[in-house]
C-alpha atoms as a PDB file:
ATOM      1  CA  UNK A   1     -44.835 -85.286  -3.266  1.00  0.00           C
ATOM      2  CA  UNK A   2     -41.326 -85.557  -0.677  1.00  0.00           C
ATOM      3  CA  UNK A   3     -39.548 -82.373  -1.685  1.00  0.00           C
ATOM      4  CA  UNK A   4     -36.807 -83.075   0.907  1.00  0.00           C
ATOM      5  CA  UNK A   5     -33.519 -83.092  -0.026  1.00  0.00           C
ATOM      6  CA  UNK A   6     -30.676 -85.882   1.429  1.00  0.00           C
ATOM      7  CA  UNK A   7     -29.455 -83.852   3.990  1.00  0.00           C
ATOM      8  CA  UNK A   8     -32.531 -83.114   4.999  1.00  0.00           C
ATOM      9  CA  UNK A   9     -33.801 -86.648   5.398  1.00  0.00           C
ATOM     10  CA  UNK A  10     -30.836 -87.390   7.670  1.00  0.00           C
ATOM     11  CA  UNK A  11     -31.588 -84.671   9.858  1.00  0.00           C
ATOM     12  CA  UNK A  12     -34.807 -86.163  10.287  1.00  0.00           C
ATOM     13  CA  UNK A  13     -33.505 -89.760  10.308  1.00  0.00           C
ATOM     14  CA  UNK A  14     -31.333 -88.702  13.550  1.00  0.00           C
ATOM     15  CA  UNK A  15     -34.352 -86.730  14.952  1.00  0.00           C
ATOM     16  CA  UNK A  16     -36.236 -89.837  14.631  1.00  0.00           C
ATOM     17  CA  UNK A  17     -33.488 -91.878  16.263  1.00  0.00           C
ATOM     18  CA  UNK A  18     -33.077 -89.285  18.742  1.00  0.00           C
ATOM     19  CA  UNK A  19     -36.906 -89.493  19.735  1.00  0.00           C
ATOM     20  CA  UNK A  20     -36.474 -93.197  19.970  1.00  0.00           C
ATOM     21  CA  UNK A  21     -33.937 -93.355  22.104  1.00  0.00           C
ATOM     22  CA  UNK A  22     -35.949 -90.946  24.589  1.00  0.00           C
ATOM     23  CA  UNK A  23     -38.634 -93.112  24.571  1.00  0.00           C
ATOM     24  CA  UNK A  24     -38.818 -96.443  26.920  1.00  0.00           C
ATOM     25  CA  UNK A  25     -37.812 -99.463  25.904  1.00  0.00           C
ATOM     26  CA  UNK A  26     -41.494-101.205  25.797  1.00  0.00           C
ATOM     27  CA  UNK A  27     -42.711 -98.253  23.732  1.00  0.00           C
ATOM     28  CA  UNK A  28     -40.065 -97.408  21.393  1.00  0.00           C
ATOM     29  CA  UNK A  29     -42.045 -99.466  18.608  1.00  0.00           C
ATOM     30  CA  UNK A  30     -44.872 -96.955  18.769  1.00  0.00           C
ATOM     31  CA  UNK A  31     -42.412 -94.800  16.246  1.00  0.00           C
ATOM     32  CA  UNK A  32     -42.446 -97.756  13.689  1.00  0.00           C
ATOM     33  CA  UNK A  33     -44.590 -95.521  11.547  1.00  0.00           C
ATOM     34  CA  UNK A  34     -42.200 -92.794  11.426  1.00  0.00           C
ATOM     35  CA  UNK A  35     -39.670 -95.244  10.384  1.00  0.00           C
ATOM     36  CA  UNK A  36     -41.612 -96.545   7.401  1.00  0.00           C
ATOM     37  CA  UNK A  37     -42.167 -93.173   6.514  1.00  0.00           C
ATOM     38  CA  UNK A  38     -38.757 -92.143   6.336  1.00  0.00           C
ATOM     39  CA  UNK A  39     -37.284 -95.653   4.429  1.00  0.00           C
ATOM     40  CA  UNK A  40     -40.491 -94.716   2.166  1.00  0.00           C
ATOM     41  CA  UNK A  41     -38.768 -91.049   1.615  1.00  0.00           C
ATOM     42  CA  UNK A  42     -35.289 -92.782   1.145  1.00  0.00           C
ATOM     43  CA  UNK A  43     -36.112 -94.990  -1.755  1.00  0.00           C
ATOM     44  CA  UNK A  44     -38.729 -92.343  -3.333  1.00  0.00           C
ATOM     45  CA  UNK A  45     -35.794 -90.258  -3.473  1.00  0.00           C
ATOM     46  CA  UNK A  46     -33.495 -93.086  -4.834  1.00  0.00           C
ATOM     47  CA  UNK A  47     -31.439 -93.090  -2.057  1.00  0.00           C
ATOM     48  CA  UNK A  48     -29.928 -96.094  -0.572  1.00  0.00           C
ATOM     49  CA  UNK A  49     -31.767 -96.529   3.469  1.00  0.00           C
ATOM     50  CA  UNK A  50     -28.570 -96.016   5.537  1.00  0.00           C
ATOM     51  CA  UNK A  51     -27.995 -99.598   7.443  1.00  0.00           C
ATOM     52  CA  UNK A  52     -28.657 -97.862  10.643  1.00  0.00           C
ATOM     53  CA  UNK A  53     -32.426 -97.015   9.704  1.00  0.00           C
ATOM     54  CA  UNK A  54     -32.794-100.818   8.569  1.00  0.00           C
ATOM     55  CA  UNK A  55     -31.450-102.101  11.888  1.00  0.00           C
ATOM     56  CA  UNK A  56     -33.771-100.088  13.788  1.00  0.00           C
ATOM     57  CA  UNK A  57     -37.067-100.100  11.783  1.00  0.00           C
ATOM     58  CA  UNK A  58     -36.184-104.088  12.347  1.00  0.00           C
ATOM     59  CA  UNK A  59     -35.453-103.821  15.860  1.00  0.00           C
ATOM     60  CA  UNK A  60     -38.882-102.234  16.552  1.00  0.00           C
ATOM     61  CA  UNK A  61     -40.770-104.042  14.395  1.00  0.00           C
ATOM     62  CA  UNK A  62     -39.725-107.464  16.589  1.00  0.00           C
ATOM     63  CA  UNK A  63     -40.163-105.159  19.132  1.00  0.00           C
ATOM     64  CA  UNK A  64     -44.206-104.869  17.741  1.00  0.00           C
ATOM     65  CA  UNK A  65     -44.236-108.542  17.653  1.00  0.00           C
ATOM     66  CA  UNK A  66     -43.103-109.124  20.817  1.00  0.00           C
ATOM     67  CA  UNK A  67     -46.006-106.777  22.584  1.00  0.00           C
ATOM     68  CA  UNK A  68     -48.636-108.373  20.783  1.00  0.00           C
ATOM     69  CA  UNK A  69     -47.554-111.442  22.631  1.00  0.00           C
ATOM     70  CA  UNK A  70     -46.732-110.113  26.263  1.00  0.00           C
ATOM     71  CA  UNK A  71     -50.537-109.576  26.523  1.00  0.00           C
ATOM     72  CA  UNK A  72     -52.309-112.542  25.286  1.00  0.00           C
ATOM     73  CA  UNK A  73     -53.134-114.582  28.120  1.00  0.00           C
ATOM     74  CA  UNK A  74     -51.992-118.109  28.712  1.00  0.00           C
END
C-alpha cells in the first residue's frame, strides 16, 4: 500500500522529471515505467495527475513507439 503523501509524490514527480531530462533523448522512454508508477500513485491517492506528468508519460510513450520502429529493417 502507497503511504506517500502529495507533497511527497511531487518531489518524486520532479525527481523523475529531473532524471529524464539527464537522460538522452533516444533513451528517455526507458523511464516510462517510473511514470506509470507514479500516475498509478496519483490516482490511488485520489489526486488529480498534474498535466505535466500526462504530457510526458505521453511524450515517452510515442517516444517507445517510435524505437520499436527505428530498428525493424526495411
Amino acid at each position: 500500500m502507497n503511504t506517500a503523501t502529495p507533497n511527497e509524490l511531487h518531489r518524486k514527480l520532479a525527481d523523475v522529471s529531473d532524471l529524464i531530462a539527464g537522460t538522452r533523448p533516444g533513451n528517455r522512454h526507458q523511464h516510462l515505467t517510473k511514470l506509470h508508477e507514479l500516475v498509478g500513485d496519483f490516482s490511488r491517492k485520489g489526486l488529480n495527475v498534474p498535466p505535466n506528468l500526462r504530457r510526458l508519460q505521453e511524450d515517452l510513450t510515442n517516444e517507445a513507439i517510435e524505437s520499436r520502429f527505428d530498428n525493424m529493417p526495411i
